[in-house]
Structures are given as C-alpha cells and as structure tokens.
N, C-alpha and C. Protein backbone atom coordinates (compact mmCIF):
# COMPACT_ATOMS: atom_id res chain seq x y z
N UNK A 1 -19.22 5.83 7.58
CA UNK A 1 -18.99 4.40 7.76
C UNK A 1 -17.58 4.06 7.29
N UNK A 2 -16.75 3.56 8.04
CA UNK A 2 -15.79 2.88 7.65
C UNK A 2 -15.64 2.10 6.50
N UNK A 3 -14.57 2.11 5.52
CA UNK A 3 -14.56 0.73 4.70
C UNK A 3 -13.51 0.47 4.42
N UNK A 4 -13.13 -0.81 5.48
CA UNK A 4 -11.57 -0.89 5.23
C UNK A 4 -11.29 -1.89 4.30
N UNK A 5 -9.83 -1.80 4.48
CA UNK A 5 -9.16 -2.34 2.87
C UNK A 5 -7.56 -2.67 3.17
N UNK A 6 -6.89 -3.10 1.96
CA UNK A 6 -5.60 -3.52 2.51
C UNK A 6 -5.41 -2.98 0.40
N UNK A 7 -4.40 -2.30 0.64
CA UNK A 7 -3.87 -1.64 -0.44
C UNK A 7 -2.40 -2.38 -1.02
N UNK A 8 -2.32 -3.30 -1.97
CA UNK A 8 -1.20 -3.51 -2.92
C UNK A 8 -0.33 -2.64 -3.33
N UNK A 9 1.30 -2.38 -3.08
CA UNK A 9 1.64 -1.56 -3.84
C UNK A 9 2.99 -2.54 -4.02
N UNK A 10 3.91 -2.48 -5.44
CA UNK A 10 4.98 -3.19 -5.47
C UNK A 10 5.85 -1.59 -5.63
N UNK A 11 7.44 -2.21 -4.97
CA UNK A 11 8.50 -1.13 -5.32
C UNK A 11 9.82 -1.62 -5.49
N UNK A 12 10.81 -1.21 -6.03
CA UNK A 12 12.10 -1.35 -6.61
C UNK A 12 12.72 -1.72 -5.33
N UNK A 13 12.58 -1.50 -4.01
CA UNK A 13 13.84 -1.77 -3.07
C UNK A 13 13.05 -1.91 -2.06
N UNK A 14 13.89 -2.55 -0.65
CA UNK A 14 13.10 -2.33 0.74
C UNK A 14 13.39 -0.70 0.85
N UNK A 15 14.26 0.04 0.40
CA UNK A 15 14.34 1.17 1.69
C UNK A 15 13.54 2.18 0.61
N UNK A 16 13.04 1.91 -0.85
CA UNK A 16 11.89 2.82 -0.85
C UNK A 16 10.91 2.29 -0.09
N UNK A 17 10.54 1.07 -0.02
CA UNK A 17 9.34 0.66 0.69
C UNK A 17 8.82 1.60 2.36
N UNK A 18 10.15 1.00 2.68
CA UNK A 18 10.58 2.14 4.32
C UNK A 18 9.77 3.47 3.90
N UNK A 19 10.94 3.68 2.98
CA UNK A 19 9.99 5.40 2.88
C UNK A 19 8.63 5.74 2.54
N UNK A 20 8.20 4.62 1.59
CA UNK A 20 6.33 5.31 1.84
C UNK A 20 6.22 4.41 2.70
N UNK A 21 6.15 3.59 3.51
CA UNK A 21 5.66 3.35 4.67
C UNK A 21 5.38 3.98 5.73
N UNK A 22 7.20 4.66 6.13
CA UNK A 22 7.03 5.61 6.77
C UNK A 22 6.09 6.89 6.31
N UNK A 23 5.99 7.32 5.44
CA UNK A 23 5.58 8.72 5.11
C UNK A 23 3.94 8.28 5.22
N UNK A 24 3.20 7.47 4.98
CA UNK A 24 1.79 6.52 4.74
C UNK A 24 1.78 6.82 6.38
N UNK A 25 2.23 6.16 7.13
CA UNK A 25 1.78 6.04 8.66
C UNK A 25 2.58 7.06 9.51
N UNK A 26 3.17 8.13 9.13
CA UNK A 26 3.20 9.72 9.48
C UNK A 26 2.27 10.55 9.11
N UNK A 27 1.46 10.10 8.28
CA UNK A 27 0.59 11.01 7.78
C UNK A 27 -1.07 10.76 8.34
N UNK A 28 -1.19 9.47 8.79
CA UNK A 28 -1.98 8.66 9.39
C UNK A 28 -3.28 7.91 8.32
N UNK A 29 -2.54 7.85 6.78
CA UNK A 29 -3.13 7.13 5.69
C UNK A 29 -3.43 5.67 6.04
N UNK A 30 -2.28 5.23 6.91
CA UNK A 30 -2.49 3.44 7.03
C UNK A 30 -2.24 3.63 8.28
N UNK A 31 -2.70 2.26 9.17
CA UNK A 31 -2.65 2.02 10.55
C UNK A 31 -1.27 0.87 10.95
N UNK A 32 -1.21 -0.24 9.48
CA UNK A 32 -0.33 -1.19 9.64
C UNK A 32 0.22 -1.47 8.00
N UNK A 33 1.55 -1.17 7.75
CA UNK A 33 2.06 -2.08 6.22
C UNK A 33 2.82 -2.93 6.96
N UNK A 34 2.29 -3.90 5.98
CA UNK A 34 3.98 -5.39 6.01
C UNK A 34 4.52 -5.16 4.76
N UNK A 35 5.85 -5.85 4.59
CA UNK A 35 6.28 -5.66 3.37
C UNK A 35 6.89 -6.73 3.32
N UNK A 36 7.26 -7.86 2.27
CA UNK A 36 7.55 -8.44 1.48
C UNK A 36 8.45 -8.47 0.53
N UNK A 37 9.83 -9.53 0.47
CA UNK A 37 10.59 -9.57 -1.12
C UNK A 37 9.61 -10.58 -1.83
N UNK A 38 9.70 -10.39 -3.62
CA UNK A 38 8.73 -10.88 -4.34
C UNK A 38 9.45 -11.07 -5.31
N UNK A 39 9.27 -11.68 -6.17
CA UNK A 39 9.44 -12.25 -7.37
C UNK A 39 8.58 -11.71 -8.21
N UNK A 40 8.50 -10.83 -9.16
CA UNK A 40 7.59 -10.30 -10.56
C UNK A 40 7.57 -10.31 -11.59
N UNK A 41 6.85 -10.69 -12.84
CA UNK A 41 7.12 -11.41 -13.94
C UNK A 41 6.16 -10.23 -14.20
N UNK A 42 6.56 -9.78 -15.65
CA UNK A 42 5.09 -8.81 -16.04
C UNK A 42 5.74 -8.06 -17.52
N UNK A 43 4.81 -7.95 -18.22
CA UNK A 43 5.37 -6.91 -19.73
C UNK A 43 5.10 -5.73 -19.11
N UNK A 44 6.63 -5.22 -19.68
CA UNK A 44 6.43 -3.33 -20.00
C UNK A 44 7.13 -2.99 -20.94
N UNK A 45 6.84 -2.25 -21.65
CA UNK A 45 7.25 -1.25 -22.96
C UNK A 45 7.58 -2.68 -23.66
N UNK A 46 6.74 -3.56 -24.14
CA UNK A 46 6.89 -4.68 -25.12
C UNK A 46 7.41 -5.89 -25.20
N UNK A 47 8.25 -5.76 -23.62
CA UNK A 47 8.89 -7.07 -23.14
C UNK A 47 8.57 -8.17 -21.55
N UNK A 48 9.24 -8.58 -21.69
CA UNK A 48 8.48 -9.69 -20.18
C UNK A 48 9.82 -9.20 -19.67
N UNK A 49 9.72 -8.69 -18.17
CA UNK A 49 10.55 -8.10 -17.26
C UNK A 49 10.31 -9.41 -15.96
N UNK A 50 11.43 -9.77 -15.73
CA UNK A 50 11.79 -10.93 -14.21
C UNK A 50 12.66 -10.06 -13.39
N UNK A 51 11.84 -9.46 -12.52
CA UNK A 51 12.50 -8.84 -11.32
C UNK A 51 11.78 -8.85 -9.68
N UNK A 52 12.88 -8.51 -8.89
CA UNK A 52 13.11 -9.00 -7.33
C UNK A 52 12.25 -7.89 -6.92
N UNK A 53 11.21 -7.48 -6.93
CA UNK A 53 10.67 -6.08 -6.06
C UNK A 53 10.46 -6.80 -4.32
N UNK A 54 10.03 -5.51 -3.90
CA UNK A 54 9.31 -5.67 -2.49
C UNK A 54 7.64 -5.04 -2.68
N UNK A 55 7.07 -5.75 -2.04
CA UNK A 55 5.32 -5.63 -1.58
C UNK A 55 4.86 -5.57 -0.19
N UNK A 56 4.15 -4.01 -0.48
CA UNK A 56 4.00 -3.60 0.70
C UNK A 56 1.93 -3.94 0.75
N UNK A 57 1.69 -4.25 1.60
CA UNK A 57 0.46 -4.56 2.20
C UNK A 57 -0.26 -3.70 3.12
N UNK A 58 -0.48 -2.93 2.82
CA UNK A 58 -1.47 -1.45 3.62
C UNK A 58 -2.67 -1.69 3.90
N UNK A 59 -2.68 -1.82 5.33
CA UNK A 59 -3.76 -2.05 5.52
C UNK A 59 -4.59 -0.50 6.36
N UNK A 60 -5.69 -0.30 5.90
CA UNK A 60 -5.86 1.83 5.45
C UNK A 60 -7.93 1.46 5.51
N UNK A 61 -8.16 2.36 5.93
CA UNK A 61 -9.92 2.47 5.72
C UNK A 61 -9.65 3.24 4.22
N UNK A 62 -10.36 2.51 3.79
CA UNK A 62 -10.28 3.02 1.90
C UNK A 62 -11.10 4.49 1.78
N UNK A 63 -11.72 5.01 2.80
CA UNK A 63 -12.10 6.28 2.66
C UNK A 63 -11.26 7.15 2.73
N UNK A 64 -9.97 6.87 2.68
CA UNK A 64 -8.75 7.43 2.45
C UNK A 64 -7.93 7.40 1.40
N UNK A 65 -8.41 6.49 0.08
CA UNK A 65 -7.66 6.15 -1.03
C UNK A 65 -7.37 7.00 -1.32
N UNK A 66 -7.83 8.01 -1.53
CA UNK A 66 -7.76 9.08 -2.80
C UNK A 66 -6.17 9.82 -2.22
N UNK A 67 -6.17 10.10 -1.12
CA UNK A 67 -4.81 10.97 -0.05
C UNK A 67 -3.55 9.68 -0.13
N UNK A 68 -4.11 8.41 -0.02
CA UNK A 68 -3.06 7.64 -0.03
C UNK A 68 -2.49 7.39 -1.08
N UNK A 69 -3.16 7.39 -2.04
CA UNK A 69 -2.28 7.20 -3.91
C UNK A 69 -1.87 8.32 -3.97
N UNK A 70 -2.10 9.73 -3.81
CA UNK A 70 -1.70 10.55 -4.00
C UNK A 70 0.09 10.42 -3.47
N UNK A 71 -0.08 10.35 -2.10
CA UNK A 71 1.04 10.22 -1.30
C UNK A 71 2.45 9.22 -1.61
N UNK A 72 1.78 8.19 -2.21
CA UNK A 72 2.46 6.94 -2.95
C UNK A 72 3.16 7.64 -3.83
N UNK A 73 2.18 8.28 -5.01
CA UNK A 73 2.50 8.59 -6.59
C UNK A 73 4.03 9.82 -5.94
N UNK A 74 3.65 10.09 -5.09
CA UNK A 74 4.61 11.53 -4.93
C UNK A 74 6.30 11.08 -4.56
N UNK A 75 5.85 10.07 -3.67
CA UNK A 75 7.29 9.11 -3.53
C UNK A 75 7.92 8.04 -4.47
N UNK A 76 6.91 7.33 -4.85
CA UNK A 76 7.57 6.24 -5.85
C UNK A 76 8.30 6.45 -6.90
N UNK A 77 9.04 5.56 -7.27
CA UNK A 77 10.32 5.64 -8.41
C UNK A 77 9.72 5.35 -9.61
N UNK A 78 8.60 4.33 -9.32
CA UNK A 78 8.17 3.86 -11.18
C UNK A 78 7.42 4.74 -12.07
N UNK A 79 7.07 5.00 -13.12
CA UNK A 79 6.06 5.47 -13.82
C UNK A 79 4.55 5.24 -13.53
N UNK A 80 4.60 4.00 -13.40
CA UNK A 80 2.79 3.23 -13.49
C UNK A 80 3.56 2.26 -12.35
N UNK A 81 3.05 2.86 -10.95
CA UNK A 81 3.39 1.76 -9.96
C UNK A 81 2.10 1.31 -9.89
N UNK A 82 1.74 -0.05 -9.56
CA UNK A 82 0.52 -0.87 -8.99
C UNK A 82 0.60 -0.23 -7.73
N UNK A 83 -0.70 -0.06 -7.42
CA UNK A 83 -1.31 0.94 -6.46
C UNK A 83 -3.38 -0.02 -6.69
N UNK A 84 -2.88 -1.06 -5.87
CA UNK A 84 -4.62 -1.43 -6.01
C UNK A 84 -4.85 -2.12 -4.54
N UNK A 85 -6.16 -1.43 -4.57
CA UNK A 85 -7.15 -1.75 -3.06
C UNK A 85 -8.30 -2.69 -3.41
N UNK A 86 -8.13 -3.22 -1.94
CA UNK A 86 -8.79 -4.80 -1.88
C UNK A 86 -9.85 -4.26 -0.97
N UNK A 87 -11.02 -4.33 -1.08
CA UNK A 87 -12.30 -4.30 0.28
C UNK A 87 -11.69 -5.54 1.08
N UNK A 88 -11.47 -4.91 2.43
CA UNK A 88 -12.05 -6.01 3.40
C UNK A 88 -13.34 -6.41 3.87
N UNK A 89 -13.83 -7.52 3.61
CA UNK A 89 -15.02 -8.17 3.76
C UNK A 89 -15.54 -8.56 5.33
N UNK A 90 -14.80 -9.06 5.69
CA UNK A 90 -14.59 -9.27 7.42
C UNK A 90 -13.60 -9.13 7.98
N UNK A 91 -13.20 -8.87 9.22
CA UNK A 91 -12.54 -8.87 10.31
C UNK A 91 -12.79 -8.95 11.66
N UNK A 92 -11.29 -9.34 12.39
CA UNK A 92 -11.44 -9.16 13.66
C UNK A 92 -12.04 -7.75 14.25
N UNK A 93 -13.14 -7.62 14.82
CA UNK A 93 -14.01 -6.58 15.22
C UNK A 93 -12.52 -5.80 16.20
N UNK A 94 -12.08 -6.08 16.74
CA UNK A 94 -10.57 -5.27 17.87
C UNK A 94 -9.98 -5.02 16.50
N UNK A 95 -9.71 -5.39 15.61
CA UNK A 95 -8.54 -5.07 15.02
C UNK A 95 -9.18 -4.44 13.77
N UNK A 96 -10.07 -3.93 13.63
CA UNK A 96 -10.84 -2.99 12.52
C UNK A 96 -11.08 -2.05 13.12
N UNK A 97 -11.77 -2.14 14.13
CA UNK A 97 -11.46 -0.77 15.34
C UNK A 97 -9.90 -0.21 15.54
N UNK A 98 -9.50 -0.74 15.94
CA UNK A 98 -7.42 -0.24 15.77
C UNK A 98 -7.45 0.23 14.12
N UNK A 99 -7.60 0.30 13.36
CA UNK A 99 -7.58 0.86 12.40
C UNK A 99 -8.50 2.06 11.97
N UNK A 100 -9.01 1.87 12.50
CA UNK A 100 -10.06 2.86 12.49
C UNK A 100 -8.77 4.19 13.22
N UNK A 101 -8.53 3.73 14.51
CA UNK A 101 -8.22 4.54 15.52
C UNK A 101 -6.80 5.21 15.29
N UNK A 102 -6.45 4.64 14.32
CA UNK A 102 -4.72 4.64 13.49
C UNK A 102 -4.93 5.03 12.04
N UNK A 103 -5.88 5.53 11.19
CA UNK A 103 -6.25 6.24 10.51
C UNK A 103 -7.19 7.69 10.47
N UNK A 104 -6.51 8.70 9.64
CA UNK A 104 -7.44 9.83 9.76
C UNK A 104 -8.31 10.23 9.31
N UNK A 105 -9.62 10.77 9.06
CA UNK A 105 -10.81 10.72 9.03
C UNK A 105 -10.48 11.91 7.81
C-alpha cells in the first residue's frame, strides 16, 4: 500500500537544494520537490541563530523514507539537518497516482 507524504528538509543555499533535489528525483526517491527562500529562527550550540535558508518540499510515498534520509544525510552540509515527513491524509486521486508512478518501489 502506498503512503504518501511530503518530506521537510531546510538547507544553507538554493544550489545545495538543486543538488538533493536533483540527486532525490534521479534516484526516483521523490516524484515532485518545490523549494522555497525562508526565514529561520532556531537555537544551536546555545544560541538563537536568524538565518536565510531554502525549503525544499518532497513530495515521496514514505515507504521510501528510510533510502531518502539516507540520500539527504549523504549530501547535506549541516550536522542535524531537519529531515521530517508529513502523512498525506488526502489527495487528488490523478496526482497520488503520478507519484506513485514517479517513485520506486
């Protein structure tokens, strides 16, 4: 059974984004990312950090998580990148099928 999902990930630049994007939908982990400039407010190592990332929006049948974080962790620049999946609850029946058909089993 399918269970799709749309996967959060934030990163330091658009053209890392490019690159796990690209490498995510060469590999046939995701069917569609968007990506996003963002604004991020958040503590690390003891302080409140205000920085410009980009957010990429993966949208992936989550029976694939496990290959897709992997794939992330191997490209990304940060230490502890956010890497979190959302169940999709409903969808357009055409366009859960296209994902289906744009992800690998």
């Amino acid at each position: 059974m399918d269970s799709y999902g749309v996967v959060l990930v934030t990163v330091a630049s658009e053209s890392e984004g490019d690159a796990i994007a690209a490498a995510l939908l060469e590999a046939k982990l995701a069917a569609c990312i968007s990506m996003t400039q963002i604004k991020s407010m958040y503590r690390w190592q003891g302080k409140i950090e205000n920085e410009t990332e980009w957010q990429l929006i993966i949208k992936t049948d989550l029976s694939q998580f496990t290959a897709l974080e992997a794939k992330i962790q191997e490209i990304h620049s940060y230490d502890v990148p956010e890497i979190i999946a959302l169940p999709i609850t409903a969808g357009s029946a055409r366009y859960l099928s296209w994902i289906s058909e744009n992800v690998s089993k």
